[in-house]
C-alpha atoms as a PDB file:
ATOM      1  CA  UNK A   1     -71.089  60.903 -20.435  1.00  0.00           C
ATOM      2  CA  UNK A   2     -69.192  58.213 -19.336  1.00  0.00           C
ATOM      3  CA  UNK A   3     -71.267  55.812 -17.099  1.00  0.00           C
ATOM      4  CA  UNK A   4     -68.689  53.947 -14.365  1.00  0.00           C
ATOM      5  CA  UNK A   5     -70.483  49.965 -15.183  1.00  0.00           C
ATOM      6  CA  UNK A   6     -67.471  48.263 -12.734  1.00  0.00           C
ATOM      7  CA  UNK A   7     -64.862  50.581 -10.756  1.00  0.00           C
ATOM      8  CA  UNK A   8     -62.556  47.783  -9.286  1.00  0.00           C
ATOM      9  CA  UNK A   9     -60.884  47.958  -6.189  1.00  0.00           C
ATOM     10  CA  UNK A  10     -60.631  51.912  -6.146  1.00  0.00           C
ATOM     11  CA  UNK A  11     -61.305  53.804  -8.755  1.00  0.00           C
ATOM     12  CA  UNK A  12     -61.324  58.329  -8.403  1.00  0.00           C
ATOM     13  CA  UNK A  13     -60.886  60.931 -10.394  1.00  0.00           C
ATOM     14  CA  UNK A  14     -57.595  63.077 -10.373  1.00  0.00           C
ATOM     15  CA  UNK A  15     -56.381  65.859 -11.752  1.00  0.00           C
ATOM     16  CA  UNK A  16     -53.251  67.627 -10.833  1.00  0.00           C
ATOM     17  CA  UNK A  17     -54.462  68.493  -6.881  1.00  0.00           C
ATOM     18  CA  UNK A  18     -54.438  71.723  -4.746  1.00  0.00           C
ATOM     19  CA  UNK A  19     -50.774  72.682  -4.560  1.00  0.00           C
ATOM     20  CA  UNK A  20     -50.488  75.617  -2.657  1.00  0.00           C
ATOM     21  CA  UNK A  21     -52.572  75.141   0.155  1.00  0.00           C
ATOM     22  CA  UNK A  22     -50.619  73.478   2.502  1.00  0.00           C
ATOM     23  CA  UNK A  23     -50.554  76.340   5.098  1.00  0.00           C
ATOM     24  CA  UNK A  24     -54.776  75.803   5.414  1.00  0.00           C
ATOM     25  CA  UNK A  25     -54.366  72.246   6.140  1.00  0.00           C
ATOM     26  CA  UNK A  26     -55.322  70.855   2.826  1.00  0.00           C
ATOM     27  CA  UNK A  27     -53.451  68.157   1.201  1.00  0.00           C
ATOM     28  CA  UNK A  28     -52.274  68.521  -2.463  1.00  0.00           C
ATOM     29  CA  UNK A  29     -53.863  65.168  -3.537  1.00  0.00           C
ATOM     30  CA  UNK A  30     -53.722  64.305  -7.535  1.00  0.00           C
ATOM     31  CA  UNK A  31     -52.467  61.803  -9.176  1.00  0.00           C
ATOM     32  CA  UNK A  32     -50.601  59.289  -7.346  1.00  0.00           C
ATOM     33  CA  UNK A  33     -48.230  58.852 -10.210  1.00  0.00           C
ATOM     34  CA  UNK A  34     -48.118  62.196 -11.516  1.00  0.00           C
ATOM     35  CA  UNK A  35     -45.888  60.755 -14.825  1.00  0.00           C
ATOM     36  CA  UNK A  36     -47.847  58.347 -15.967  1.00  0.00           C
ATOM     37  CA  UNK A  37     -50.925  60.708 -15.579  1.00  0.00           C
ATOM     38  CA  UNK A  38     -49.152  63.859 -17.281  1.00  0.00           C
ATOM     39  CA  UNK A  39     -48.490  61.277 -20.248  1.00  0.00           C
ATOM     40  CA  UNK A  40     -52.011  60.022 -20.836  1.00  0.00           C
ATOM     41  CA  UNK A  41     -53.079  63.587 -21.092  1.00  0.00           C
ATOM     42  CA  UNK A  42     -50.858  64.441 -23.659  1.00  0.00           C
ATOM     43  CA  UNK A  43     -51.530  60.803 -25.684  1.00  0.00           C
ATOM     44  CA  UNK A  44     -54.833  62.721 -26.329  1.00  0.00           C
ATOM     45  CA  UNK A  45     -53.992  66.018 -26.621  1.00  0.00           C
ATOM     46  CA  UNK A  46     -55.723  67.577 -23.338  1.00  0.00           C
ATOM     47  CA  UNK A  47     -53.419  70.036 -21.165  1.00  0.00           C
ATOM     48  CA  UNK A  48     -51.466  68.060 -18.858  1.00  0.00           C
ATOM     49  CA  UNK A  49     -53.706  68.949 -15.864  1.00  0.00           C
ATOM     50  CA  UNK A  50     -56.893  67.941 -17.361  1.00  0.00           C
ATOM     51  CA  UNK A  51     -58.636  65.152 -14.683  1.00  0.00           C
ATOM     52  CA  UNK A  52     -58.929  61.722 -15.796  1.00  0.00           C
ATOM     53  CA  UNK A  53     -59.274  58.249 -13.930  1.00  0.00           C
ATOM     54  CA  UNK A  54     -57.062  56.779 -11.228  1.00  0.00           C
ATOM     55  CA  UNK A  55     -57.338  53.052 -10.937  1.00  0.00           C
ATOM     56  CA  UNK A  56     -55.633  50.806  -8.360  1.00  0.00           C
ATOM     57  CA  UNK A  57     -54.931  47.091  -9.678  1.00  0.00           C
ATOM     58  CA  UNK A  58     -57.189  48.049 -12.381  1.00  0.00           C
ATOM     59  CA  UNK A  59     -60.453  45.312 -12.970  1.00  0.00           C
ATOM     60  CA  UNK A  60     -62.449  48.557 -14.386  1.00  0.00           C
ATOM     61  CA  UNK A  61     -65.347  48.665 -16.890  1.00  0.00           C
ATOM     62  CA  UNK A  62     -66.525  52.102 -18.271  1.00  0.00           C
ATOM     63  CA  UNK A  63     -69.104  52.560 -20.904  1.00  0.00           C
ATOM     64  CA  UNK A  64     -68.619  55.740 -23.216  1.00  0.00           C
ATOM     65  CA  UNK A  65     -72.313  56.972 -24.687  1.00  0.00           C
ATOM     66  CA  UNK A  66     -70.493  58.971 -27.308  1.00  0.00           C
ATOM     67  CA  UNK A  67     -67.370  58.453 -29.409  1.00  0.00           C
ATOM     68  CA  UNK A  68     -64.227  59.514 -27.639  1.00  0.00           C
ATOM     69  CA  UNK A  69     -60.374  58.996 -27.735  1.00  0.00           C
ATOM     70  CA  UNK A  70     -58.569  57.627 -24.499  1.00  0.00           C
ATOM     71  CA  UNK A  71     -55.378  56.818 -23.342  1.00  0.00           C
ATOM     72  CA  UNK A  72     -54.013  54.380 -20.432  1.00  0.00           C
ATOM     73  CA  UNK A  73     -51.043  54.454 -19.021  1.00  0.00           C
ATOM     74  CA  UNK A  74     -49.404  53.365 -15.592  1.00  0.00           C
ATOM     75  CA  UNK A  75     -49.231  49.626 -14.549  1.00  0.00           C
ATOM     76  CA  UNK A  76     -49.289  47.368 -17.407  1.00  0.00           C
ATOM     77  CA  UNK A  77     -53.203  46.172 -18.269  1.00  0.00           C
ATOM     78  CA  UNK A  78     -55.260  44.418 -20.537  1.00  0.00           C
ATOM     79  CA  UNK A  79     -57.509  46.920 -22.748  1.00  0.00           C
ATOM     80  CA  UNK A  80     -60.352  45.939 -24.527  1.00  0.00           C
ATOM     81  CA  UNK A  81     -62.545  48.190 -26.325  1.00  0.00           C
ATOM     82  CA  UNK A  82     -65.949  46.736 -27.617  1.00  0.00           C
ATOM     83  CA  UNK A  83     -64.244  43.006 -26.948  1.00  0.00           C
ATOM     84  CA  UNK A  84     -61.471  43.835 -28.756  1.00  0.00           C
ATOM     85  CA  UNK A  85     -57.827  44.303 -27.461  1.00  0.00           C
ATOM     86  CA  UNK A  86     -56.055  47.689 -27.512  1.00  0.00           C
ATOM     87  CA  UNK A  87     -52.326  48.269 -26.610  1.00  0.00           C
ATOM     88  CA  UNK A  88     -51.601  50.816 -23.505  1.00  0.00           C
ATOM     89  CA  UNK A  89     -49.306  54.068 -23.627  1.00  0.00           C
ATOM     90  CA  UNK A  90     -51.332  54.801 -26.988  1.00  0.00           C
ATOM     91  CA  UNK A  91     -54.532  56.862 -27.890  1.00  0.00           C
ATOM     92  CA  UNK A  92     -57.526  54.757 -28.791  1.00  0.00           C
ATOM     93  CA  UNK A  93     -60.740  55.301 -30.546  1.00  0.00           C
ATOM     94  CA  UNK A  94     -63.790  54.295 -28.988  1.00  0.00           C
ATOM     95  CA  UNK A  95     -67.202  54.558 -30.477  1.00  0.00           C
ATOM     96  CA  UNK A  96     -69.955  55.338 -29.217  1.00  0.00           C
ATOM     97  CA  UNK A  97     -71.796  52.905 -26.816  1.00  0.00           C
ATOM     98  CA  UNK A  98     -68.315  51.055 -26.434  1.00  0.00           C
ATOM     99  CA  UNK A  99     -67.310  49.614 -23.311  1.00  0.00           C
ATOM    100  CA  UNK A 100     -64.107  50.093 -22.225  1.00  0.00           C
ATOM    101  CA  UNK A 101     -62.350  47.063 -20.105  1.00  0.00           C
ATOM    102  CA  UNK A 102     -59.280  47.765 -17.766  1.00  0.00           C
ATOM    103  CA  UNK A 103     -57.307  44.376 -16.858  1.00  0.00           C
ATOM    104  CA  UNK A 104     -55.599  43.864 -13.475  1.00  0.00           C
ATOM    105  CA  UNK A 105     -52.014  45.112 -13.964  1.00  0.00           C
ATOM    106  CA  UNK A 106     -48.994  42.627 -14.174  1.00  0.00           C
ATOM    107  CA  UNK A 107     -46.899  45.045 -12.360  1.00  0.00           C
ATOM    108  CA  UNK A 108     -47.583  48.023 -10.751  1.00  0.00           C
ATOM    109  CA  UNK A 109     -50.057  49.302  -8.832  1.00  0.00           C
ATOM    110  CA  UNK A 110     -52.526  52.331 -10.377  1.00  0.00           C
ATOM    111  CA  UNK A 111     -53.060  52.959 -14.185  1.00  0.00           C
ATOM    112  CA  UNK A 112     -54.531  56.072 -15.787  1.00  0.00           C
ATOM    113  CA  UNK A 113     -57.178  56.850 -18.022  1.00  0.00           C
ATOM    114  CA  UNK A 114     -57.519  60.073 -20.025  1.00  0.00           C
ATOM    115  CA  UNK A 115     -60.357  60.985 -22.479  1.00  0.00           C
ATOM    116  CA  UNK A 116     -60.247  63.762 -24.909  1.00  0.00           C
ATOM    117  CA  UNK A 117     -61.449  67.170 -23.216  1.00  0.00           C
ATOM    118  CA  UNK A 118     -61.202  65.744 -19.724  1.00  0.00           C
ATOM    119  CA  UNK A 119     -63.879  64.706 -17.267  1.00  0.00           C
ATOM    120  CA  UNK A 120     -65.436  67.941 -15.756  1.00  0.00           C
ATOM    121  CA  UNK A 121     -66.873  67.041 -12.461  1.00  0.00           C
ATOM    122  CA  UNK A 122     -67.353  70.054  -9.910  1.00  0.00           C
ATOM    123  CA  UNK A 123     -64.264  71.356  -8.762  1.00  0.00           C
ATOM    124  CA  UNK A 124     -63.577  71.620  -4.968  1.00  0.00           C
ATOM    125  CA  UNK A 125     -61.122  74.211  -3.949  1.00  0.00           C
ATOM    126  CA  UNK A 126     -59.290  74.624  -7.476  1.00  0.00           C
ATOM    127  CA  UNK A 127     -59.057  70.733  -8.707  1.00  0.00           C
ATOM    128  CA  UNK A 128     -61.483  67.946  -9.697  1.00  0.00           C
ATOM    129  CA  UNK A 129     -59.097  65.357  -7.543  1.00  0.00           C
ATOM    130  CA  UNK A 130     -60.569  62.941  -4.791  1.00  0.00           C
ATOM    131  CA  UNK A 131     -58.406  63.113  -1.654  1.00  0.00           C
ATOM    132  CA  UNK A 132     -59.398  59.913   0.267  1.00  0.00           C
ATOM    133  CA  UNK A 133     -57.692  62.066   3.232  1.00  0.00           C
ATOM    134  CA  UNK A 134     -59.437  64.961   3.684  1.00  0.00           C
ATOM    135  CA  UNK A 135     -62.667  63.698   1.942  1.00  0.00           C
ATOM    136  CA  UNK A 136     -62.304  66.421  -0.502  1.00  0.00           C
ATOM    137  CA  UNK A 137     -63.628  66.013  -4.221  1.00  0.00           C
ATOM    138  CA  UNK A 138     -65.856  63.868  -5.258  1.00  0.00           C
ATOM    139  CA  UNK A 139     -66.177  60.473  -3.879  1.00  0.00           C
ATOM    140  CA  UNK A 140     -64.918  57.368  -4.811  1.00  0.00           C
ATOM    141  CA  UNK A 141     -66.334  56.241  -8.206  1.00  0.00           C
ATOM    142  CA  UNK A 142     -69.097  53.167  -8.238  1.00  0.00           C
ATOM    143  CA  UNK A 143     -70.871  51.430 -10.036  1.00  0.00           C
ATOM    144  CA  UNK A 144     -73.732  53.641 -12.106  1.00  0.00           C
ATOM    145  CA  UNK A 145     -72.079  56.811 -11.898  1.00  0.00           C
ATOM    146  CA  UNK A 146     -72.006  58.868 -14.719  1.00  0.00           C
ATOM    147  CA  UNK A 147     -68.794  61.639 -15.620  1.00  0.00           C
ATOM    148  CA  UNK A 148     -69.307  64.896 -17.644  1.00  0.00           C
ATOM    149  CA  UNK A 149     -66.659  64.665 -20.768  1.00  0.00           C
ATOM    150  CA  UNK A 150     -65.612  68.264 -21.138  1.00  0.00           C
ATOM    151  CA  UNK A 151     -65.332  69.752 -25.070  1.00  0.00           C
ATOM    152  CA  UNK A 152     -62.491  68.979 -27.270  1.00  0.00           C
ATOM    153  CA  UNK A 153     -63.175  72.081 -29.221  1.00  0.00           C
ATOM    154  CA  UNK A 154     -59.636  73.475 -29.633  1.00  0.00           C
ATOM    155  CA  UNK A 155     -57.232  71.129 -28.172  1.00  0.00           C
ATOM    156  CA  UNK A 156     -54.500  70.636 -30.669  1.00  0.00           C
ATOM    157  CA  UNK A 157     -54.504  67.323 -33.149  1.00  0.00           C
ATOM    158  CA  UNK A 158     -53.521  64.074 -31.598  1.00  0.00           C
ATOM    159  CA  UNK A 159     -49.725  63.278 -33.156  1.00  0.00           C
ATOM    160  CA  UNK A 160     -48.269  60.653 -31.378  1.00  0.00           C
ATOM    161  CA  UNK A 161     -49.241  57.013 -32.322  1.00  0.00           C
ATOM    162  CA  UNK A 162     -47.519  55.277 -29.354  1.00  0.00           C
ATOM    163  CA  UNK A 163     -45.114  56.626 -26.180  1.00  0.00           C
ATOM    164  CA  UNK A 164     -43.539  53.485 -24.841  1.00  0.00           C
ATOM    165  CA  UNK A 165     -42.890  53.361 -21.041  1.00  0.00           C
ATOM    166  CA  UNK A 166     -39.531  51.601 -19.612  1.00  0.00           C
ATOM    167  CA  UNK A 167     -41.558  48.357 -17.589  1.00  0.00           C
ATOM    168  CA  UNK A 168     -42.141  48.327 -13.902  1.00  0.00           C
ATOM    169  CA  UNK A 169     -38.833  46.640 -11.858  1.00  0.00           C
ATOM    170  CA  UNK A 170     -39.500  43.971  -9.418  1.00  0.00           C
ATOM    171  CA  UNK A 171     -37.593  45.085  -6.841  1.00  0.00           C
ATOM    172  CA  UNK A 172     -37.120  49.325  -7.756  1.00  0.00           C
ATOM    173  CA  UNK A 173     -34.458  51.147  -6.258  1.00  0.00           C
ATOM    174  CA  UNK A 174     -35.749  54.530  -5.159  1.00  0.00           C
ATOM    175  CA  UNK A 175     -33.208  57.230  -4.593  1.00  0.00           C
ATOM    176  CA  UNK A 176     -33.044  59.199  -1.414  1.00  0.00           C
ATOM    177  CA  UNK A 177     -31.805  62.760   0.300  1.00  0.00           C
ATOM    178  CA  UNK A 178     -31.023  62.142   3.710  1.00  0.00           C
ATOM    179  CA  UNK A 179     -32.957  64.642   6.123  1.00  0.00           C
ATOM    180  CA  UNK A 180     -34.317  67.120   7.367  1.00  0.00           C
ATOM    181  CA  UNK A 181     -34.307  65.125  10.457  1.00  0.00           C
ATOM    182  CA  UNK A 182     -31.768  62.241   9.964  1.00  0.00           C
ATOM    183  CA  UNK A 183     -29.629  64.147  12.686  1.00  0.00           C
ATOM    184  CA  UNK A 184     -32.489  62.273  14.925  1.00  0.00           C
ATOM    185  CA  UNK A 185     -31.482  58.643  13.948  1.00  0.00           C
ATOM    186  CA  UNK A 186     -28.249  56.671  14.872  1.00  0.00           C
ATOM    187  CA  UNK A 187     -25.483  57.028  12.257  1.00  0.00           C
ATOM    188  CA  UNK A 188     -26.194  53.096  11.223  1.00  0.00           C
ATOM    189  CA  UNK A 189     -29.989  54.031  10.149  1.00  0.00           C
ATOM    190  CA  UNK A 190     -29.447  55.452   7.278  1.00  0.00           C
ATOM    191  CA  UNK A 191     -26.996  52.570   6.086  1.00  0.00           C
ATOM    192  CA  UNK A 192     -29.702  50.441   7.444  1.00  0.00           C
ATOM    193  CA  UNK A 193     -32.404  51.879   4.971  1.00  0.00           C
ATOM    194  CA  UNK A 194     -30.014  51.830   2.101  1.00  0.00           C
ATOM    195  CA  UNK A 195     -28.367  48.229   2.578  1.00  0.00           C
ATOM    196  CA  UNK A 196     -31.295  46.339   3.016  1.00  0.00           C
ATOM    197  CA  UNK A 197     -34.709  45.469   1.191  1.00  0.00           C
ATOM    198  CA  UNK A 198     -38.136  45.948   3.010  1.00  0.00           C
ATOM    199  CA  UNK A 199     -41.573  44.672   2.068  1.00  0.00           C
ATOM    200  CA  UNK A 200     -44.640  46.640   1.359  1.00  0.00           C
ATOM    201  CA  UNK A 201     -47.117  46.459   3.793  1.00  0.00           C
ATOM    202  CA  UNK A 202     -51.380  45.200   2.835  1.00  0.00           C
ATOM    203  CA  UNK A 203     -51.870  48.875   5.029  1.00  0.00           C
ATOM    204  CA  UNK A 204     -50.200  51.070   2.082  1.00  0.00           C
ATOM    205  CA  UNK A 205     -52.749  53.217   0.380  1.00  0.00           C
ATOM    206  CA  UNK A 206     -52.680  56.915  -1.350  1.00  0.00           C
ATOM    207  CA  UNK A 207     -51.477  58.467   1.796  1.00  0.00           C
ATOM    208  CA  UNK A 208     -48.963  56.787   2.014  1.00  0.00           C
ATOM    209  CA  UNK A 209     -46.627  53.453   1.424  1.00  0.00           C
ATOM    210  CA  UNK A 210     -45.787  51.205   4.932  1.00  0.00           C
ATOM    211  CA  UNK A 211     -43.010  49.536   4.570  1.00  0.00           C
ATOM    212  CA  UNK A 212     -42.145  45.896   6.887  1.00  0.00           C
ATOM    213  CA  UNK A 213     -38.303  45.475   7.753  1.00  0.00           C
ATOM    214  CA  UNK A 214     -35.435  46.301   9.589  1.00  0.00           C
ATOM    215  CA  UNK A 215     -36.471  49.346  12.170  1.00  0.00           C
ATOM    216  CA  UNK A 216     -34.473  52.051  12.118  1.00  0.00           C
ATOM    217  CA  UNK A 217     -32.863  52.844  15.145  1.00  0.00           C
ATOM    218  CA  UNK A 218     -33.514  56.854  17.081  1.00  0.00           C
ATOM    219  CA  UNK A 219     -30.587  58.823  18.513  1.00  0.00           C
ATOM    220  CA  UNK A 220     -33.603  60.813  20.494  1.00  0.00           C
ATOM    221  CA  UNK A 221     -36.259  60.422  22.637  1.00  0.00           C
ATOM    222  CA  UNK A 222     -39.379  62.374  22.692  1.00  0.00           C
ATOM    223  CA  UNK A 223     -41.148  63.988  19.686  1.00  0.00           C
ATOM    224  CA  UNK A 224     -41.060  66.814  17.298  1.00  0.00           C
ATOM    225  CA  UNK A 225     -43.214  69.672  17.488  1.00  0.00           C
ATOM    226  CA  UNK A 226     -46.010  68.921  14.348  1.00  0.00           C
ATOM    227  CA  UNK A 227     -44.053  70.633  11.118  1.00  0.00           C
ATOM    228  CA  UNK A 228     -44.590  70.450   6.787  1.00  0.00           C
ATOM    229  CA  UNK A 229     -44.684  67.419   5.020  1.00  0.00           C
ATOM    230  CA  UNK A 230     -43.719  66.883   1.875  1.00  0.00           C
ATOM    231  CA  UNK A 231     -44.745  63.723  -0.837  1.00  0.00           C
ATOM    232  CA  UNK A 232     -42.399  61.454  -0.836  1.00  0.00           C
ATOM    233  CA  UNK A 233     -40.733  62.125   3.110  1.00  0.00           C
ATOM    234  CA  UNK A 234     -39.918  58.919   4.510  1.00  0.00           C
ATOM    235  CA  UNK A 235     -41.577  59.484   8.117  1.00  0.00           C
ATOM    236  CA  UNK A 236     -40.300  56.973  10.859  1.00  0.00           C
ATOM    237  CA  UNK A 237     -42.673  56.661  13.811  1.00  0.00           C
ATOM    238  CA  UNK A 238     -42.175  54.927  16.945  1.00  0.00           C
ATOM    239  CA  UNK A 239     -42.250  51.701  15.589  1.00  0.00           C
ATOM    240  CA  UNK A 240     -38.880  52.398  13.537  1.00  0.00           C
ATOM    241  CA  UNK A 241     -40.674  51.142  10.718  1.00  0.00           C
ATOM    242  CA  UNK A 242     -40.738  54.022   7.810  1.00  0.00           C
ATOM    243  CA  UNK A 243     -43.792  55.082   5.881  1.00  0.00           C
ATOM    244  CA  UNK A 244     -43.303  56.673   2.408  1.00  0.00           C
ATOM    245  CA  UNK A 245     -46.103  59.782   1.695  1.00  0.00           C
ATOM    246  CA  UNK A 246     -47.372  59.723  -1.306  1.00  0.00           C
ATOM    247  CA  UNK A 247     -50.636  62.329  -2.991  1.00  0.00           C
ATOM    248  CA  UNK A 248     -52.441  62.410  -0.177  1.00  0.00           C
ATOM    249  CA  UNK A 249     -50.616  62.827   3.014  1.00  0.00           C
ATOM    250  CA  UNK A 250     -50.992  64.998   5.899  1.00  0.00           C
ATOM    251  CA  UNK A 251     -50.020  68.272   5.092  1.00  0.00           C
ATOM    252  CA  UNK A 252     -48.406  68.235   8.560  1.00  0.00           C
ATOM    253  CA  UNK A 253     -46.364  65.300  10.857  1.00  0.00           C
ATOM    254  CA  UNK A 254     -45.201  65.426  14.797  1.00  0.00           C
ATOM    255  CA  UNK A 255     -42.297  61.775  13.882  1.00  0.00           C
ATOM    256  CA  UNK A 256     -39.017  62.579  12.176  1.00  0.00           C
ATOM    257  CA  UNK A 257     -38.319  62.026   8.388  1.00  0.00           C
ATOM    258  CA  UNK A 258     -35.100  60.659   7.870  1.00  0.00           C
ATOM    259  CA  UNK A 259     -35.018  61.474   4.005  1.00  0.00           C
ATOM    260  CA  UNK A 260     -36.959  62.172   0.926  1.00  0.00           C
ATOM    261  CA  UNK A 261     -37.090  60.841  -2.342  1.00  0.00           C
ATOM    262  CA  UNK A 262     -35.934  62.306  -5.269  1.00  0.00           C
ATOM    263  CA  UNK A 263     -38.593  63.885  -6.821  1.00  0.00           C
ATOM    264  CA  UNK A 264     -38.585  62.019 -10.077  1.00  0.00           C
ATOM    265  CA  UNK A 265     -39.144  58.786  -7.806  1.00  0.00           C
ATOM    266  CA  UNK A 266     -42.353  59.517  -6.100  1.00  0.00           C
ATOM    267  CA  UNK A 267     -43.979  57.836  -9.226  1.00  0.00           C
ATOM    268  CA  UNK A 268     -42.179  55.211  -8.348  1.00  0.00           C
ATOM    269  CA  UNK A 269     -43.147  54.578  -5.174  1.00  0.00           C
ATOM    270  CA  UNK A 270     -46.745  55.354  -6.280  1.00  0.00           C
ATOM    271  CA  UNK A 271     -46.769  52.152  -8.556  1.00  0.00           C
ATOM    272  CA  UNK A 272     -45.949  49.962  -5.014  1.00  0.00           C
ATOM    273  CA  UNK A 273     -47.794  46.834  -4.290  1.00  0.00           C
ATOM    274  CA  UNK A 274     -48.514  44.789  -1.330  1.00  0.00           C
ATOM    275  CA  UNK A 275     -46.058  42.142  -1.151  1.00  0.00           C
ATOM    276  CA  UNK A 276     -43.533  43.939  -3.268  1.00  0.00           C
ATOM    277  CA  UNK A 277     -40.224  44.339  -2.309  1.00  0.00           C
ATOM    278  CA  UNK A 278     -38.082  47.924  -2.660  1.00  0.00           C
ATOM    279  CA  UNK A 279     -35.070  49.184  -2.131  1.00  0.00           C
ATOM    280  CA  UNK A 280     -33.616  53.156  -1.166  1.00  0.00           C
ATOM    281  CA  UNK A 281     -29.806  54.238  -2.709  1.00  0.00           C
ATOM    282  CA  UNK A 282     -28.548  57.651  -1.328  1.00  0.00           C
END
């Protein structure tokens, strides 16, 4: 067991989600930043969808009652196992009775914690992940709750001493595909979006990222009729202000989305903070 002694701001488990659902109305959910999550997994030798511990801006304590090995990964942190100081992006023995202390990230936004044979709580349609959406999974972790640790009996030997991770930008540039509905903005929106900077608003969470700048501008009035959403669409509603989805959005939206991201920058956006500035490049 692992007992939760301090979550911090928000702590859940995740796994991988419920891909595939989309048509029922339920959200995919997971990790937030599925490549920092899919890394920790593999620092300890568990299958890349084995659920582990979200954190957002870290300030976690978790006491292990038997020996384990665990990786963190995501926005820089402190790690201290025991008292002592431990190094991130690495696997880490902990013994048992250990408490395990997660800093507040210099960067970033949400780090990841793996353990060895994965933390089995029930499963809710297919996957282990809270979606703070829906309400699906189990609920959001506090203080005194305990996690299952699932067996490591045949998971494959840990071989990797350390996988350094490029650091967190101050101002990242997230690349975009215009569309499906940018045919619903004036022709300067799009060079709006990708000329300027915009802030990140206190209102971001797992759903999704609100950004604060320069509206962008409709070519049409009304609304769409309610159709898929995909992570990382960059949804624009009446305000003109644009809100990025991230794991747990609406499966389905009625305001235009101007563009997606590239998939390989929805981790990216993921690792967002309040106050942060970003920037899009076509």
């Amino acid at each position: 067991m692992i007992e939760v002694v301090r979550p911090g701001p928000l702590a859940t488990v995740q796994d991988l989600g419920r891909p595939g659902r989309a048509h029922l109305g339920v959200p995919r959910s997971g990790a937030a930043d599925e490549r920092a999550f899919r890394l920790a997994n593999r620092l300890v030798g568990n299958p890349e969808g084995a659920a582990g511990v979200e954190f957002t801006l870290g300030g976690a304590a978790l006491r292990f009652h038997r020996r384990a090995w665990i990786a963190v990964t995501g926005a820089p942190v402190s790690v201290r196992i025991g008292g002592r100081p431990h190094g991130t992006n690495a696997p880490c023995f902990v013994a048992g009775g250990a408490l395990v202390e997660v800093g507040t990230p210099s960067s970033g936004l949400r780090g990841y914690l793996a353990v060895r044979g994965g933390i089995e709580v029930d499963r809710v349609l297919g996957s282990r992940s809270t979606d703070l959406l829906s309400g699906l999974g189990p609920p959001v972790l506090s203080p005194g709750d305990r996690l299952p640790v699932g067996s490591a009996n045949g998971l494959p030997d840990i071989g990797v001493d350390v996988a350094p991770a490029p650091p967190i930008p101050e101002t990242p540039v997230l690349r975009i595909l215009p569309g499906p509905r940018d045919d619903w903005f004036t022709h300067d929106a799009l060079a709006t979006l990708t000329s300027t900077s915009y802030d990140v608003s206190p209102d971001s969470n797992r759903v999704g990222v609100r950004l604060v700048g320069p509206p962008l501008a409709r070519a049409r009035e009304g609304e769409l009729v309610s159709e898929g959403m995909a992570a990382g669409s960059i949804q624009v509603p009446p305000s003109g202000l644009p809100i990025v989805f991230l794991a747990d959005h609406p499966t389905t939206g009625g305001y235009p989305v101007i563009a997606v991201l590239a998939s390989a920058d929805v981790a990216g956006a993921a690792q967002l903070r309040p106050g942060q500035k970003v920037r899009f490049r076509r």
